[in-house]
Structures are given as C-alpha cells and as structure tokens.
Protein backbone atom coordinates (compact mmCIF):
# COMPACT_ATOMS: atom_id res chain seq x y z
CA UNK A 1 -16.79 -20.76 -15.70
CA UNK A 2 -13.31 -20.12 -14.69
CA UNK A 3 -10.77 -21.89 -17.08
CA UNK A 4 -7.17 -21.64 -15.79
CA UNK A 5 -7.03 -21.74 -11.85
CA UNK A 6 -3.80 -22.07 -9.14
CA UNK A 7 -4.06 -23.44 -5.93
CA UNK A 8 -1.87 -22.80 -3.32
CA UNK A 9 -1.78 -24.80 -0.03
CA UNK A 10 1.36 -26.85 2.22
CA UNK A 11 -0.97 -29.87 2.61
CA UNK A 12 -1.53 -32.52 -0.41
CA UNK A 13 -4.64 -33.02 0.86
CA UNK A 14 -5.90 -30.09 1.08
CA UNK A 15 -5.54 -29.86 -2.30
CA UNK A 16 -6.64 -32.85 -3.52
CA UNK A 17 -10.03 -31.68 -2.09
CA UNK A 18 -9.84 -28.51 -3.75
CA UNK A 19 -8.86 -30.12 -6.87
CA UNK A 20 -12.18 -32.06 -6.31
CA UNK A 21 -14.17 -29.66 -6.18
CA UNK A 22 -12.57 -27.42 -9.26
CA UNK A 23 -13.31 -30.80 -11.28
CA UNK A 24 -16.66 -31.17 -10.38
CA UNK A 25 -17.23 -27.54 -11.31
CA UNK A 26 -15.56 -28.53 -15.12
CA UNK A 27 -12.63 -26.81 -14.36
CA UNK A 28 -9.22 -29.14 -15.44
CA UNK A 29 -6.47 -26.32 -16.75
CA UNK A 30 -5.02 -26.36 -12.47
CA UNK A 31 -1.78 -26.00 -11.08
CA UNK A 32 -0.83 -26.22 -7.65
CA UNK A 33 1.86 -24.84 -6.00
CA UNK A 34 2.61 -25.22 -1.97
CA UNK A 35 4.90 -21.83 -1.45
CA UNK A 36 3.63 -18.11 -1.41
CA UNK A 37 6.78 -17.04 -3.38
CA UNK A 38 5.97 -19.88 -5.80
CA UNK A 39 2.38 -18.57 -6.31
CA UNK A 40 3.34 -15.31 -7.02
CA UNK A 41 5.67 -15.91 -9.51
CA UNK A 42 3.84 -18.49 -11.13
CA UNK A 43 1.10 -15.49 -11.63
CA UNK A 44 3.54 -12.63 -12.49
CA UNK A 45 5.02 -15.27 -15.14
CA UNK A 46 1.43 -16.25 -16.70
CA UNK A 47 0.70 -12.71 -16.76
CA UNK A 48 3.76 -11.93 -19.22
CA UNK A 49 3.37 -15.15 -21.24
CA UNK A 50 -0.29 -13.84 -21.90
CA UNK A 51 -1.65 -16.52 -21.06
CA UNK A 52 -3.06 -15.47 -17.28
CA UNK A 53 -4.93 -17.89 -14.20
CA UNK A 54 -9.09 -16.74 -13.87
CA UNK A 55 -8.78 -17.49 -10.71
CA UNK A 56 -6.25 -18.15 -7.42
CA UNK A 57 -7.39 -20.05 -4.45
CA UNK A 58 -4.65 -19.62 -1.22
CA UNK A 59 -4.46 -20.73 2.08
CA UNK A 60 -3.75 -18.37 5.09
CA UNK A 61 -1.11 -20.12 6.76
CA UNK A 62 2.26 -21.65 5.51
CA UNK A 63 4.56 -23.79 7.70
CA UNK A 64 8.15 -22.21 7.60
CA UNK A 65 11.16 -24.52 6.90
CA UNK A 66 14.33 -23.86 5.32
CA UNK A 67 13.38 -22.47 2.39
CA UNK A 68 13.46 -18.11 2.83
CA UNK A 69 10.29 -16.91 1.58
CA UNK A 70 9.47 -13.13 0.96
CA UNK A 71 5.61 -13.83 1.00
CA UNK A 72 5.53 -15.93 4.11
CA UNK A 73 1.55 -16.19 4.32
CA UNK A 74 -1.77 -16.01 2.32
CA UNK A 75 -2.39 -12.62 3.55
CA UNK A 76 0.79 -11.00 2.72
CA UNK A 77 0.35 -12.52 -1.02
CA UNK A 78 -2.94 -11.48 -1.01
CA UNK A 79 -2.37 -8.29 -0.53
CA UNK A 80 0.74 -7.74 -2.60
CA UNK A 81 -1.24 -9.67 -5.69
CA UNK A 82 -4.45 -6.86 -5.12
CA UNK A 83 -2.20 -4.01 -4.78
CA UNK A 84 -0.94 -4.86 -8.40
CA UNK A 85 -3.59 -6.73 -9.82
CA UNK A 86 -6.70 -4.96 -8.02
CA UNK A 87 -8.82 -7.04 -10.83
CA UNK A 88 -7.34 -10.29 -10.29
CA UNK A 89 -10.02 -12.82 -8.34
CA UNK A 90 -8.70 -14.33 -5.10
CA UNK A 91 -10.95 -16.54 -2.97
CA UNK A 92 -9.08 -16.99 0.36
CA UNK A 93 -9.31 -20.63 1.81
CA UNK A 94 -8.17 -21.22 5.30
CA UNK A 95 -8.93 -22.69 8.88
CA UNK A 96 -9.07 -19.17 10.45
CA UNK A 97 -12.74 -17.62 11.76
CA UNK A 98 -11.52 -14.58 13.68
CA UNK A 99 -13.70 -12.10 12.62
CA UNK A 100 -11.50 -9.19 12.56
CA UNK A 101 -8.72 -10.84 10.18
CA UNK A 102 -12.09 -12.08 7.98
CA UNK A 103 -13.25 -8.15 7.75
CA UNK A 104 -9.55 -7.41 7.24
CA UNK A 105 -9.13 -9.72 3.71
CA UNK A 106 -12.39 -8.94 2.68
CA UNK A 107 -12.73 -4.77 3.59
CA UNK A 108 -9.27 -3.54 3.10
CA UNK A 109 -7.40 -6.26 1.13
CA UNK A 110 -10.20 -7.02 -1.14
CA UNK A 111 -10.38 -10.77 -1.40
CA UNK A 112 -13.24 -11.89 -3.41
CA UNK A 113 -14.40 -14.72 -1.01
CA UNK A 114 -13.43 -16.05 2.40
CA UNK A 115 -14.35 -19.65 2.84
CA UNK A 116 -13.72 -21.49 5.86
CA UNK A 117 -12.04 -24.76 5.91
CA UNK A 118 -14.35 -27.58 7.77
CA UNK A 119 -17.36 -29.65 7.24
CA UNK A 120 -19.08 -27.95 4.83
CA UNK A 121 -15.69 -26.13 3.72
CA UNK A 122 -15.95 -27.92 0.02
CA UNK A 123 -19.39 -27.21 -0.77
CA UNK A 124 -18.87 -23.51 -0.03
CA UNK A 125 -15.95 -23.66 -1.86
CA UNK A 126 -17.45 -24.59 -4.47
CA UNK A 127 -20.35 -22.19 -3.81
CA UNK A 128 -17.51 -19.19 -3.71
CA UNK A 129 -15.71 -20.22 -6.60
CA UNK A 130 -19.17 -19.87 -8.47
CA UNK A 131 -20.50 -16.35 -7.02
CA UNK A 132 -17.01 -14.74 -7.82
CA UNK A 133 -17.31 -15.81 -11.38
CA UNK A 134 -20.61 -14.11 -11.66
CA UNK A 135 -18.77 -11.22 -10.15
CA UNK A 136 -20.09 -11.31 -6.55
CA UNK A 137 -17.98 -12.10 -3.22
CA UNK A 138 -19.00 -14.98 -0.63
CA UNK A 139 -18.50 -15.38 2.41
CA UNK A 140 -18.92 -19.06 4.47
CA UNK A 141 -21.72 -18.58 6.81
CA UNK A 142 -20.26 -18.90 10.38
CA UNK A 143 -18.06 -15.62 9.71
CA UNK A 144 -20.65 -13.24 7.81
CA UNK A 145 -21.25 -11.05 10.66
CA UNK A 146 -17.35 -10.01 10.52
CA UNK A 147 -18.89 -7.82 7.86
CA UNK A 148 -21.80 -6.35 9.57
CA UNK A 149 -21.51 -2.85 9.83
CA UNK A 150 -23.12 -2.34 13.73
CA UNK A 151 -20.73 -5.54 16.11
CA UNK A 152 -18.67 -5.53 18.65
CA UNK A 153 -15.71 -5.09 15.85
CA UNK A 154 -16.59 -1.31 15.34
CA UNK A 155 -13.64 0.06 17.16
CA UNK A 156 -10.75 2.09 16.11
CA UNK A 157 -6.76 3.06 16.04
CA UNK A 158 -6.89 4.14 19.39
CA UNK A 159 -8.96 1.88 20.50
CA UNK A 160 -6.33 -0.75 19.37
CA UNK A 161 -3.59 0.60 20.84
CA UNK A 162 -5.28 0.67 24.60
CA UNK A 163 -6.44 -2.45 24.03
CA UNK A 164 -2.49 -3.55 23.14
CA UNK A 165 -0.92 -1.65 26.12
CA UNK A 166 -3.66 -3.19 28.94
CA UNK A 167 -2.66 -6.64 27.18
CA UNK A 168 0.84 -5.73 27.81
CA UNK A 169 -0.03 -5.47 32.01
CA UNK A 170 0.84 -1.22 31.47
CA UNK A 171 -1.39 0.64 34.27
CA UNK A 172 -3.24 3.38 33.30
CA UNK A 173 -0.37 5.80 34.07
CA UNK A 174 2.09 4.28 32.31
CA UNK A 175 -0.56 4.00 29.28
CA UNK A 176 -1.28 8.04 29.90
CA UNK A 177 2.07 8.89 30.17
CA UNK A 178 3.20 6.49 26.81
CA UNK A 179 0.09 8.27 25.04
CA UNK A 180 0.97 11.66 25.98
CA UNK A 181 4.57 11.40 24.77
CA UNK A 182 3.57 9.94 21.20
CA UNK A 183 1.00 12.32 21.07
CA UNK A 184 -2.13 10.41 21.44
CA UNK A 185 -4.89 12.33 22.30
CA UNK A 186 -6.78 11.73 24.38
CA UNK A 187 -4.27 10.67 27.06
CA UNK A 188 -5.86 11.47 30.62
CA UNK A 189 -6.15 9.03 33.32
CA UNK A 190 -9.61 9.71 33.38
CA UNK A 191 -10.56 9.57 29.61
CA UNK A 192 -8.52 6.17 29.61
CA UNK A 193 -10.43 4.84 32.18
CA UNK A 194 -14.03 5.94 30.37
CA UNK A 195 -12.45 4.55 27.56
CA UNK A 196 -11.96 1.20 29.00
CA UNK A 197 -15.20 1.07 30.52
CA UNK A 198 -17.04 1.75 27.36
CA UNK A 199 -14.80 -1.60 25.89
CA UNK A 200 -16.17 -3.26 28.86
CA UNK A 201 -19.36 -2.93 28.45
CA UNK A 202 -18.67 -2.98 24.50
CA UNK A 203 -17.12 -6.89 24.35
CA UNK A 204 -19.53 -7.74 27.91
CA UNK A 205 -16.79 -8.24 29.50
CA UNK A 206 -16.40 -9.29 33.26
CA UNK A 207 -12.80 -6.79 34.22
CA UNK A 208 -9.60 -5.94 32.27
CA UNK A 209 -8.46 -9.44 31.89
CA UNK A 210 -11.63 -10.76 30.29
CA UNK A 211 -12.01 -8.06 27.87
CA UNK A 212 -8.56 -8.97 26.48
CA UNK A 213 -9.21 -12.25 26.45
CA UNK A 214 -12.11 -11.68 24.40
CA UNK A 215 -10.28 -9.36 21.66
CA UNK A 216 -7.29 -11.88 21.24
CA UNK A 217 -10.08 -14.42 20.23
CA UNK A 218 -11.54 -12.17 17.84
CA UNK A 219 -8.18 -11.55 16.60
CA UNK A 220 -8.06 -7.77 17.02
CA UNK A 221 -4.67 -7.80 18.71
C-alpha cells in the first residue's frame, strides 16, 4: 500500500474524512495542505529531497481569498503535475459530476481516479485509493458513463463552438458570418442549421434553448 500521501482540500473536514479513510487503509506518513500552490511545491520539494509522496489526493475547487495563487484549482494542478510527472498517481476528489469535465481529468489529463464527494464518497475513496495502487483507475459509479465511448458526449471542436455562439443568443447569420471569417468550415446557413438539428435530436432536446440548457449541465460549455 501507498506509504507517503498529500491531501489537498480548503475544508478541515473534508480532510479529516480523508484522513479517515487513509488510516483505515494503514496509511499514517500524510500531510495536508489547503492551497494548490502549496501542493505543488510541497511535491516538487519531496521530489528533490528524494524522498517523494505515492500518492496525491486534490479537490477540484478552491475558494479564492487574498492570497495570489498560480494554480487556482484541482484541475489546473492536475494537469501541470501530469505534464511533468506523467507517472505520478493523482486520484481527483471533488463534488463535481458533470460528465464532460469527469471524461476531461480522466481522458486527456490522466487522473488515475475520479471519486465523487457524497454518501458513499469515503468508501469509494477508499476503493480508488486501492485500485490505483494495484495500477488500475476508478471511477465512482454515478459518473462511469462519462467514459463510455457511444453518449450524448461524442461531439467535437466545432460542435463546441456552435453550441457556445447559440448560448451567446448569435442567430444563425451572425454564427455563419463569425464562422466564415475565422475560417470555420462548414459555415452555411444551411449546414448550421442541419447541424443544430442533429444536436437536437442528439441531447433530445425540445428547441435551441433546451439544448443549451442541457450542455451547460453536462458541463460542455
């Protein structure tokens, strides 16, 4: 099992639960710290001294206050941490269950477990912290289809970008006209409109509103 684990979370209590947990699993060598900059250094510095964390455990979501941060969330740390340490284990623990920000950590930022924060939040923990040990990801339950290859999340750049203009109130001429000057092909009226129709039917959505009511929920704009 892991030996040398840091926690990083805002709330005390949050981490006393965590802390729990890491016990019960016969892990005591933890330090927790409750800023991203703090986290990152703390790993850099362990990581020079030779003597390295197993494991880091981070929240999503940091309240700002007067204290300038250059990592000012989970993901951002995340991210930077995997981008230098592509090795390093990271199980992200946090309250969010959009789907699309779950594929996002797990597909392209490569965290080794997402676990959601809730009822049974400890007891996957604790299930996560085990299957990334053995070298195998987890994800908590109510969010495993963000990683099913055939949903409603199989869209793309340009999809995005419509889907950020109509959200904006932009008609499909001004969306035609903004596409065809940055080059965004393609950029008809007409294809737009098949375009959004396809989303439509895509998300089951009702009309234009709906739809993005239904992707800011998902969390794909």
């Amino acid at each position: 099992m892991f030996k040398k684990v840091l926690v990083s979370d805002d709330y005390s209590s949050i981490n006393q639960g965590v802390n729990t947990v890491l016990d019960q699993l016969g892990i005591t060598n933890v330090k927790q710290v409750q800023y991203c900059d703090d986290a990152f250094l703390e790993i850099k510095s362990a990581i020079l001294n030779e003597d390295p964390y197993d494991l880091f455990i981070t929240d999503l979501n940091f309240k700002t206050d007067h204290r300038k941060q250059k990592y000012t969330s989970g993901e951002s740390l995340t991210a930077q941490l995997k981008k230098e340490f592509p090795n390093f284990p990271i199980i992200v623990y946090s309250v969010e269950d959009r789907l699309q920000k779950v594929r996002y950590l797990v597909n392209s930022i490569k965290a080794n477990a997402f676990v959601c924060k809730g009822r049974d939040g400890l007891k996957d923990l604790s299930k996560a912290i085990t299957a990334v040990y053995q070298n195998n990801s987890f994800v908590s339950p109510q969010v495993q289809q963000a990683l099913h290859t055939r949903n409603n999340l199989e869209i793309n750049d340009y999809d995005m970008q419509l889907l950020s203009l109509i959200a904006l109130g932009n008609s499909k001429n001004t969306i035609s006209k903004e596409f065809k000057e940055k080059g965004i092909s393609p950029n008809s009226i007409s294809s737009i409109e098949k375009k959004q129709s396809k989303l439509l039917d895509q998300f089951r959505a009702n009309n234009a509103t709906h739809l993005i009511s239904i992707v800011k929920d998902l969390g794909l704009i």
